[in-house]
PDB file of N, CA and C in Angstrom:
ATOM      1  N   UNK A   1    -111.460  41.600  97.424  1.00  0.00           N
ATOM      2  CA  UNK A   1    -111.991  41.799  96.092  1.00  0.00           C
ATOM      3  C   UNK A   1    -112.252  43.287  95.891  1.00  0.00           C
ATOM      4  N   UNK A   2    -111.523  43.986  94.817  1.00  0.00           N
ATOM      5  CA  UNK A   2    -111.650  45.155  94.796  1.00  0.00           C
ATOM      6  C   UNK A   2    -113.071  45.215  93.465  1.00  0.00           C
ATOM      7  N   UNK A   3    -113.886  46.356  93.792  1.00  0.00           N
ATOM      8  CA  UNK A   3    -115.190  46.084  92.852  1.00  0.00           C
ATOM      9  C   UNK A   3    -115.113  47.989  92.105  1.00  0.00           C
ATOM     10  N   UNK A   4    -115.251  47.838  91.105  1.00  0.00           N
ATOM     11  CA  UNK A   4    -115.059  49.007  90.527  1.00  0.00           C
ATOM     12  C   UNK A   4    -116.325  49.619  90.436  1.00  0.00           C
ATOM     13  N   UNK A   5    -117.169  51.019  91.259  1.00  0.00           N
ATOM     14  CA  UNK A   5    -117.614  51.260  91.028  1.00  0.00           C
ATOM     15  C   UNK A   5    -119.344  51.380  90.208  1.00  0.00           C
ATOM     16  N   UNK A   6    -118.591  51.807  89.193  1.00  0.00           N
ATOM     17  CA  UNK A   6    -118.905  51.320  87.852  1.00  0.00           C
ATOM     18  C   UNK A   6    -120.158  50.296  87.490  1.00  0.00           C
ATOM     19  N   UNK A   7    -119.549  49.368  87.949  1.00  0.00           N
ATOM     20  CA  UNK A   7    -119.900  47.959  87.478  1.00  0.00           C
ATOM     21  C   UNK A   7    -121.008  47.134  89.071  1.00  0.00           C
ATOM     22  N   UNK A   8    -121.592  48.672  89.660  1.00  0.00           N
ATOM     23  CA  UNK A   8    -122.453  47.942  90.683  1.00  0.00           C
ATOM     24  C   UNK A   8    -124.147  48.247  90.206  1.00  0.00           C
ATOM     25  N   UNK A   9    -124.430  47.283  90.448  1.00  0.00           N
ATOM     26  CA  UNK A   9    -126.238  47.745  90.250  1.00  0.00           C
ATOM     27  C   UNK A   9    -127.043  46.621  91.046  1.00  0.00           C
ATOM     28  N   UNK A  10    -128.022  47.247  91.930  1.00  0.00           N
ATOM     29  CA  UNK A  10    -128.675  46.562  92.539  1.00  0.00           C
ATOM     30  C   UNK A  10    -129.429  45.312  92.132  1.00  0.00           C
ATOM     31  N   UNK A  11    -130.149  44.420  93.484  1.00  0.00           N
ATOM     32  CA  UNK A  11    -130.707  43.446  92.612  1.00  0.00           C
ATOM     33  C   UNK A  11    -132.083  43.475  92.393  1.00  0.00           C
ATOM     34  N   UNK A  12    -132.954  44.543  92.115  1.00  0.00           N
ATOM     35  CA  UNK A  12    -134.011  45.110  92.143  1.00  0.00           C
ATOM     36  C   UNK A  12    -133.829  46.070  90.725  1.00  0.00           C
ATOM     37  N   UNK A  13    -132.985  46.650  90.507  1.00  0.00           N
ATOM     38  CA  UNK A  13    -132.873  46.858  89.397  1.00  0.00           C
ATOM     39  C   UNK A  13    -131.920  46.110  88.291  1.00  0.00           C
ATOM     40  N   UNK A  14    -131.064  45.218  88.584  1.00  0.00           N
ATOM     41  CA  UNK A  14    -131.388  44.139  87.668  1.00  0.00           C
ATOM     42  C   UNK A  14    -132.323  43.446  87.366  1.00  0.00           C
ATOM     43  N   UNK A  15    -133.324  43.118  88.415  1.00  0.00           N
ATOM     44  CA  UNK A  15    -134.648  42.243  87.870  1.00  0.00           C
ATOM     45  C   UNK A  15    -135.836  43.363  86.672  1.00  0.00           C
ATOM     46  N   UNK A  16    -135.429  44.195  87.026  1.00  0.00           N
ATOM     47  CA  UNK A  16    -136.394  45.407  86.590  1.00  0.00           C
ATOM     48  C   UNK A  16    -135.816  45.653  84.998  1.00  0.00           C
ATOM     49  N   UNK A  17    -134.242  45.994  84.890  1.00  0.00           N
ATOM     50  CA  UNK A  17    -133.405  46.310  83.899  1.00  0.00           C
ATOM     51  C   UNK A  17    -132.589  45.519  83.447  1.00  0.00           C
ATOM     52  N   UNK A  18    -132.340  44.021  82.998  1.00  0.00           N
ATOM     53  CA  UNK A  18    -131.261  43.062  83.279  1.00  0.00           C
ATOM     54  C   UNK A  18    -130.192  43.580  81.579  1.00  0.00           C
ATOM     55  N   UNK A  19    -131.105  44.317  80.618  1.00  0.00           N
ATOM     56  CA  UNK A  19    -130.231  44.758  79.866  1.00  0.00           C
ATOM     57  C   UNK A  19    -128.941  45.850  79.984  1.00  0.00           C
ATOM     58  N   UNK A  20    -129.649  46.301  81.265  1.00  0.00           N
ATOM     59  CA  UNK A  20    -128.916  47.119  81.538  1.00  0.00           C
ATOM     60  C   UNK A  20    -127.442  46.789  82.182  1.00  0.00           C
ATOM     61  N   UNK A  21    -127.847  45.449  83.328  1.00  0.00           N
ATOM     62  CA  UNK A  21    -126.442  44.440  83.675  1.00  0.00           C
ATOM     63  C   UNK A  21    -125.523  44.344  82.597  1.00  0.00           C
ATOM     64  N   UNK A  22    -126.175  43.525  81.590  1.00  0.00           N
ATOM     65  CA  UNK A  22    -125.175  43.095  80.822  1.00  0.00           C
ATOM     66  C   UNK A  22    -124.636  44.003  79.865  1.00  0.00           C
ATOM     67  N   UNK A  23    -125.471  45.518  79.869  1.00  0.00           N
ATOM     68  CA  UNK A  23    -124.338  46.317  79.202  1.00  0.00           C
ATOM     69  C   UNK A  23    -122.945  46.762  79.294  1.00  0.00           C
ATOM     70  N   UNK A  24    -123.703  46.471  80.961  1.00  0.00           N
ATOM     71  CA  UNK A  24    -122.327  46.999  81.973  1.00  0.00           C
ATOM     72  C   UNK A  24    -121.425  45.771  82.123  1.00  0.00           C
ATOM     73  N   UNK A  25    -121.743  44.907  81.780  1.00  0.00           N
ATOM     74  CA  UNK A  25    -120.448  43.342  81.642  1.00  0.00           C
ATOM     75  C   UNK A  25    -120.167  43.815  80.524  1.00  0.00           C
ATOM     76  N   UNK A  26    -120.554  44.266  79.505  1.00  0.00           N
ATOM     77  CA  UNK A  26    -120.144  44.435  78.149  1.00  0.00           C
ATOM     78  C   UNK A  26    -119.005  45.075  78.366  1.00  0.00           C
ATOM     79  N   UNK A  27    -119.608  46.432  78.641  1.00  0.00           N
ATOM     80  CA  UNK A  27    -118.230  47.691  78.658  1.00  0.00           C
ATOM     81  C   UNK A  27    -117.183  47.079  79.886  1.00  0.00           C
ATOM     82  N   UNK A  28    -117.305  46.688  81.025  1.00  0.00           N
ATOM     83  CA  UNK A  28    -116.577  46.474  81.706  1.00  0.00           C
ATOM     84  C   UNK A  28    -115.904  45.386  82.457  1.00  0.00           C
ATOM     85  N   UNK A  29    -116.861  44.174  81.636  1.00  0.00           N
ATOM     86  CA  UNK A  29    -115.559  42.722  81.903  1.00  0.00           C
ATOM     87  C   UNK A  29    -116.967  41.965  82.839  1.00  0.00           C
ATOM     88  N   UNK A  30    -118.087  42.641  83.536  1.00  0.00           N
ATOM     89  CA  UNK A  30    -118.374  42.091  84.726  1.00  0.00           C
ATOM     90  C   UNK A  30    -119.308  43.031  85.324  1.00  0.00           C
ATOM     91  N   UNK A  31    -120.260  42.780  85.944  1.00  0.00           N
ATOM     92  CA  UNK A  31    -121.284  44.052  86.357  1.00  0.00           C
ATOM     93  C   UNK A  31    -121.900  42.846  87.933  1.00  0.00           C
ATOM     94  N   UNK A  32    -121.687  43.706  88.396  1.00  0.00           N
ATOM     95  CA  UNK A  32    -121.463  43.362  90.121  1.00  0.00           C
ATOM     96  C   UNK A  32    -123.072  43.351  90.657  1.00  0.00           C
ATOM     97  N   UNK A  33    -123.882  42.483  91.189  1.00  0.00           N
ATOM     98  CA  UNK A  33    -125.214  42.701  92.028  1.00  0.00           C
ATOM     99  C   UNK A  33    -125.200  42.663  93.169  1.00  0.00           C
ATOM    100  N   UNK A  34    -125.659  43.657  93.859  1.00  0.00           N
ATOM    101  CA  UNK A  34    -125.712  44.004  95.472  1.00  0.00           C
ATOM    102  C   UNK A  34    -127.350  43.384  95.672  1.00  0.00           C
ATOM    103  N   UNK A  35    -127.165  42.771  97.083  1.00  0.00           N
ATOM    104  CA  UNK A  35    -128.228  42.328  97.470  1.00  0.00           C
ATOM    105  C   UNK A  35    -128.029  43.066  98.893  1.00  0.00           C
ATOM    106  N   UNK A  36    -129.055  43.504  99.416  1.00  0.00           N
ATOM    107  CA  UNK A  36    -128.774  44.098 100.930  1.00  0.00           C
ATOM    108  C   UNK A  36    -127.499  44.535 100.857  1.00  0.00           C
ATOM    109  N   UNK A  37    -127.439  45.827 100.168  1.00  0.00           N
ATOM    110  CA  UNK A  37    -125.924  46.406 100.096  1.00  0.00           C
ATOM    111  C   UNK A  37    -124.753  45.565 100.321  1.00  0.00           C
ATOM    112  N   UNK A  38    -124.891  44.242 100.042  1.00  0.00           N
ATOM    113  CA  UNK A  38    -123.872  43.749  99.829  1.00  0.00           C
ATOM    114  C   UNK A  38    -123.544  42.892  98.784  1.00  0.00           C
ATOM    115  N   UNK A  39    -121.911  42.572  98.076  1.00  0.00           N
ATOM    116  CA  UNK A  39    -122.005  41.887  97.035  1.00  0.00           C
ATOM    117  C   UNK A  39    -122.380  40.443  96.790  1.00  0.00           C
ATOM    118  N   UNK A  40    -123.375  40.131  96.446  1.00  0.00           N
ATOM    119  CA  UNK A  40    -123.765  38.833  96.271  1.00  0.00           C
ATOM    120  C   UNK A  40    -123.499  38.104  94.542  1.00  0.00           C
ATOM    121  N   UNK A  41    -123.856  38.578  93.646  1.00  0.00           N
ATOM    122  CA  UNK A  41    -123.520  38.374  92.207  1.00  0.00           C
ATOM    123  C   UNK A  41    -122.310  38.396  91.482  1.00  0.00           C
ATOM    124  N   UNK A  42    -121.983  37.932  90.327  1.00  0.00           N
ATOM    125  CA  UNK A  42    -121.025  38.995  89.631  1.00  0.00           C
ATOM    126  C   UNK A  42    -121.752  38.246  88.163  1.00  0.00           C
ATOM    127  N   UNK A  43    -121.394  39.102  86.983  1.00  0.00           N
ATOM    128  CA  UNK A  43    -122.372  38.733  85.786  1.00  0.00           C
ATOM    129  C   UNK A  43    -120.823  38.882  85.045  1.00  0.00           C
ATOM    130  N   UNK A  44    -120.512  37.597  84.425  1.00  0.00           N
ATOM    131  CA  UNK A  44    -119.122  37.996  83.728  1.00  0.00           C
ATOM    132  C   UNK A  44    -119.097  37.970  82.232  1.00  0.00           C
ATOM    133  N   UNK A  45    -118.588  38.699  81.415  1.00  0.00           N
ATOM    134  CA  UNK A  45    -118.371  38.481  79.940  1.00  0.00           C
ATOM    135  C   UNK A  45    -117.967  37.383  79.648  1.00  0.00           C
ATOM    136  N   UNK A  46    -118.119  36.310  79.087  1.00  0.00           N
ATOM    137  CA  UNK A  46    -116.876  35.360  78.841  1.00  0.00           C
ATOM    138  C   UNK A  46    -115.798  35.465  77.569  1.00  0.00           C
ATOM    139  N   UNK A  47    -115.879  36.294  77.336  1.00  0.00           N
ATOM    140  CA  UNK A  47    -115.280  36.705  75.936  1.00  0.00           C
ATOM    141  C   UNK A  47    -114.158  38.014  76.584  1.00  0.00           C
ATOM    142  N   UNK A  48    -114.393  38.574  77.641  1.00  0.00           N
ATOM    143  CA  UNK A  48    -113.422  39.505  78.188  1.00  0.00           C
ATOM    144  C   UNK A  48    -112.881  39.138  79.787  1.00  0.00           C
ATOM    145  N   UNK A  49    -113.621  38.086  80.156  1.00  0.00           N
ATOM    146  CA  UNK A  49    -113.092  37.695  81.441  1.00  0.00           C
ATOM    147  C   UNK A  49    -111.525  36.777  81.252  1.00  0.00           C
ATOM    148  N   UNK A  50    -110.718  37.477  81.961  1.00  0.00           N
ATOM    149  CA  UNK A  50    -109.295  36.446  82.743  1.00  0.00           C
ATOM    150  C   UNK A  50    -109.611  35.378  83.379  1.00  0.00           C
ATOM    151  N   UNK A  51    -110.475  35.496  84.134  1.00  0.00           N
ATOM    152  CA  UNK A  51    -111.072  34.441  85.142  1.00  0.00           C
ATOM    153  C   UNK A  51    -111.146  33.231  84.315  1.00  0.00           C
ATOM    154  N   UNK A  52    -111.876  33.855  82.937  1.00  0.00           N
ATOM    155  CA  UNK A  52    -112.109  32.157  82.408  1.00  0.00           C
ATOM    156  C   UNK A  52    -111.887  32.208  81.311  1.00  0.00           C
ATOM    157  N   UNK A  53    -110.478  32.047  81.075  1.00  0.00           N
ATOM    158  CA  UNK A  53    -109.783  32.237  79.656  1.00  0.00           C
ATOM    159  C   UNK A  53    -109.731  30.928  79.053  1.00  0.00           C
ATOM    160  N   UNK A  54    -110.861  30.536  78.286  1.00  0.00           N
ATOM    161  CA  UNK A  54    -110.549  29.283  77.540  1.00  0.00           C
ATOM    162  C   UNK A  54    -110.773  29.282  76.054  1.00  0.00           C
ATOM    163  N   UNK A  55    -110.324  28.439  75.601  1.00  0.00           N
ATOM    164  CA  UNK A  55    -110.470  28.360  74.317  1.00  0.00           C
ATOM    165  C   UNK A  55    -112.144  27.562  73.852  1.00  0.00           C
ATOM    166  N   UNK A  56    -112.654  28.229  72.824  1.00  0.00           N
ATOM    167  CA  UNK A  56    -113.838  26.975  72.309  1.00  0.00           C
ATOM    168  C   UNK A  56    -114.405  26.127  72.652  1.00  0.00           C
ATOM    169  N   UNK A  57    -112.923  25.390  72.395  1.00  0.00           N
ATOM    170  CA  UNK A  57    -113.265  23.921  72.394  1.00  0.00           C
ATOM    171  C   UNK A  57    -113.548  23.797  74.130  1.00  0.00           C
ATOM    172  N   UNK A  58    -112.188  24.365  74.946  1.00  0.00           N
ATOM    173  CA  UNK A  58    -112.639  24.016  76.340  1.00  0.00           C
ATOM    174  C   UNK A  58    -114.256  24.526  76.989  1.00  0.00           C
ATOM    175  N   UNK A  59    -114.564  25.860  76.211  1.00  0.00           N
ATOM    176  CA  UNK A  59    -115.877  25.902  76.529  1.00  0.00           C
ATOM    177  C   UNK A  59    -116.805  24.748  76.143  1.00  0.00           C
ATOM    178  N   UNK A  60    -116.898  24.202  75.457  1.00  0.00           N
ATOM    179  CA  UNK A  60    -117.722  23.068  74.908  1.00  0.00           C
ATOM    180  C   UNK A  60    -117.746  22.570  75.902  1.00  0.00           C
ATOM    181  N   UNK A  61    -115.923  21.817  76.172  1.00  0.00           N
ATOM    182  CA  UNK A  61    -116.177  20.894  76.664  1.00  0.00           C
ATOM    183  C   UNK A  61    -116.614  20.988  78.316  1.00  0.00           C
ATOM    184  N   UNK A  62    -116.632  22.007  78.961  1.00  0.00           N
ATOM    185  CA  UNK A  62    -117.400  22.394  80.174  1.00  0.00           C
ATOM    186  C   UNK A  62    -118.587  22.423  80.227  1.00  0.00           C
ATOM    187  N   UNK A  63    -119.373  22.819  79.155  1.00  0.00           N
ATOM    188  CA  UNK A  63    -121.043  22.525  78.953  1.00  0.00           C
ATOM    189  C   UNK A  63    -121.278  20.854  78.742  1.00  0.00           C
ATOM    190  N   UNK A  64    -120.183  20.180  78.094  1.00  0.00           N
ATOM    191  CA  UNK A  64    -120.757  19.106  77.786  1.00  0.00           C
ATOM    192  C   UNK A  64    -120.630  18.061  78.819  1.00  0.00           C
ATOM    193  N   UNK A  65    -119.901  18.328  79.574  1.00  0.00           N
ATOM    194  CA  UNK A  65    -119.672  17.811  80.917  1.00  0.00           C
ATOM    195  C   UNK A  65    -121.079  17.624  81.749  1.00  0.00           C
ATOM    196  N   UNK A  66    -121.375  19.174  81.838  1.00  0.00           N
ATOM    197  CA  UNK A  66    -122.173  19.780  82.331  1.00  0.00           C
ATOM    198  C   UNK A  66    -123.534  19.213  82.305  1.00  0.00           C
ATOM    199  N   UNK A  67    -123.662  18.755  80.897  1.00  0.00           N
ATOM    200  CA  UNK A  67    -125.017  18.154  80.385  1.00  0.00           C
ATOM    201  C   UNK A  67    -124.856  16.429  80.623  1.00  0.00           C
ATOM    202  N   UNK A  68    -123.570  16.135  80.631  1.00  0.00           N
ATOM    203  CA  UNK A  68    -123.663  14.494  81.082  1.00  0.00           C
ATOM    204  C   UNK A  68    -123.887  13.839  82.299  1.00  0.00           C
ATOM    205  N   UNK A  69    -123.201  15.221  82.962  1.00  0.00           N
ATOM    206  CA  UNK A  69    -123.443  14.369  84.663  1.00  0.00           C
ATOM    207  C   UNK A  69    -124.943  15.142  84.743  1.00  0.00           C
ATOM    208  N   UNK A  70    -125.832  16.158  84.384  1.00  0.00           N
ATOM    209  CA  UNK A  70    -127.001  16.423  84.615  1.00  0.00           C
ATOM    210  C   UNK A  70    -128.237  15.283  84.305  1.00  0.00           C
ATOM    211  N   UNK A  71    -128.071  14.440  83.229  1.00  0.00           N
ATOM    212  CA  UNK A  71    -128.718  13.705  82.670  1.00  0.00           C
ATOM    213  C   UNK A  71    -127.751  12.151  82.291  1.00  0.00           C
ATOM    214  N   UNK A  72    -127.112  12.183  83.413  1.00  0.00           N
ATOM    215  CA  UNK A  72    -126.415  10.695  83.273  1.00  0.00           C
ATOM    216  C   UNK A  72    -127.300   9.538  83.068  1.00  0.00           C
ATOM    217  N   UNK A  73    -128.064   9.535  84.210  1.00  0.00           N
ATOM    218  CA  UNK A  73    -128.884   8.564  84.048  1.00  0.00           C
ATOM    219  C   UNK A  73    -129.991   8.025  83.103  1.00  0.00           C
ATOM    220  N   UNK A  74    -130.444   9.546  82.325  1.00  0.00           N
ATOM    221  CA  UNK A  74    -131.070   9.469  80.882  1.00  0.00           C
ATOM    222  C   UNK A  74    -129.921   8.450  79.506  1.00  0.00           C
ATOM    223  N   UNK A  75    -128.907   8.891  79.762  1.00  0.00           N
ATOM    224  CA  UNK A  75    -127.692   8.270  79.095  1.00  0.00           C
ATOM    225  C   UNK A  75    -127.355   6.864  78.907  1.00  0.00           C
ATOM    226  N   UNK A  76    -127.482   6.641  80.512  1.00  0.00           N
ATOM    227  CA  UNK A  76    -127.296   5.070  80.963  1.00  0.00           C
ATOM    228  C   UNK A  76    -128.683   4.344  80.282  1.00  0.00           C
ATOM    229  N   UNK A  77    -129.463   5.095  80.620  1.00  0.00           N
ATOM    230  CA  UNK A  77    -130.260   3.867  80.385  1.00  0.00           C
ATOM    231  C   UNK A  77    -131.160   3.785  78.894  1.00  0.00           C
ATOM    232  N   UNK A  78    -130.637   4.770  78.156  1.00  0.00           N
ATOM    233  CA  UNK A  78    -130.654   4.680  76.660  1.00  0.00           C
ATOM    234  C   UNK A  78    -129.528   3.748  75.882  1.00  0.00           C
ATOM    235  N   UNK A  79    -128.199   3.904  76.939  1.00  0.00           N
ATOM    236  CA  UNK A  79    -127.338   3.111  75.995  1.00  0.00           C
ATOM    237  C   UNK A  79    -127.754   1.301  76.707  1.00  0.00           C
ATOM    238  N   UNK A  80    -128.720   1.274  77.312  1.00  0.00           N
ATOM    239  CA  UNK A  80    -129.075  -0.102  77.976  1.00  0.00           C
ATOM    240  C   UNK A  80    -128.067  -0.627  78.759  1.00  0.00           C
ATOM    241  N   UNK A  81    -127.422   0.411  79.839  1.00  0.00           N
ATOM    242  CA  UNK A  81    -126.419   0.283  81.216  1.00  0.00           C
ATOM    243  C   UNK A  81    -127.327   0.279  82.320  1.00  0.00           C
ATOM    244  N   UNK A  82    -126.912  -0.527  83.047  1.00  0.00           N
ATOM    245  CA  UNK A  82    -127.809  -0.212  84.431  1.00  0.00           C
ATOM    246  C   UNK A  82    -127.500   1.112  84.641  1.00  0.00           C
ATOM    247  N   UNK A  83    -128.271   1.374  85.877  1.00  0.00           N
ATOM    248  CA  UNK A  83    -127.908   2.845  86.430  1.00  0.00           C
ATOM    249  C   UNK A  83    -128.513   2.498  87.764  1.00  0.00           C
ATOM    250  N   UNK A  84    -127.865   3.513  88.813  1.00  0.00           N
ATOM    251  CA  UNK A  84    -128.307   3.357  90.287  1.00  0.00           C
ATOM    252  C   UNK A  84    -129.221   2.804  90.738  1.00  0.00           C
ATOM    253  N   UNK A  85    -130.673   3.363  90.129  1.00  0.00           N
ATOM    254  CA  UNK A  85    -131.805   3.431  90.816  1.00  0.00           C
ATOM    255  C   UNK A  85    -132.727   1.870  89.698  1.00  0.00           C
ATOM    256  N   UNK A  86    -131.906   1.587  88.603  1.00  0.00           N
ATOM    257  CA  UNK A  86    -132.623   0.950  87.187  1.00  0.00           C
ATOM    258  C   UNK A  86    -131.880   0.143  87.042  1.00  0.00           C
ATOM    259  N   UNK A  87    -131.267  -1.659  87.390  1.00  0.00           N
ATOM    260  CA  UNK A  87    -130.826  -2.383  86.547  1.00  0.00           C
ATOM    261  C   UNK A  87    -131.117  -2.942  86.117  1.00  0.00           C
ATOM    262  N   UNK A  88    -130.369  -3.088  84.523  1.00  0.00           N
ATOM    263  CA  UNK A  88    -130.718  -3.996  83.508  1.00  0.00           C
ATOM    264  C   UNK A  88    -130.213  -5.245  83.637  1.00  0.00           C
TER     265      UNK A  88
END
């Protein structure tokens, strides 16, 4: 992984400056956090990242995923489905 420079800032001064991270994802795609001089983070644009070139809708539909299997079981047992731990 080549890391540009640029785009490094500690993780002590991200907690301190976090506007400052994401300026640097702004201008540069991605702003890198070092923990014990080493890379542990990466903070990505999603609007300028390759990594995760999706459209809208696919963003949606990754959050909404996201929120169903988090709270499945709230789901199940509103639509009156059993669920693992709860049958109806």
């Amino acid at each position: 992984m080549t890391i540009d420079t640029n785009t490094i800032v500690s993780v002590s001064e991200a907690n301190q400056n976090f506007s400052k991270v994401t300026r640097i994802a702004d201008q540069n795609g991605q702003a890198v956090i070092f923990k014990n001089n080493k890379p542990k983070y990466i903070l990505y644009d999603i609007e300028q990242s390759p990594m995760i070139d999706m459209s809208d809708d696919e963003k949606i539909d990754v959050v909404a995923a996201r929120i169903l299997k988090r709270f499945k079981p709230a789901f199940l047992e509103l639509a009156g489905m059993p669920t693992e731990n709860n049958e109806v």
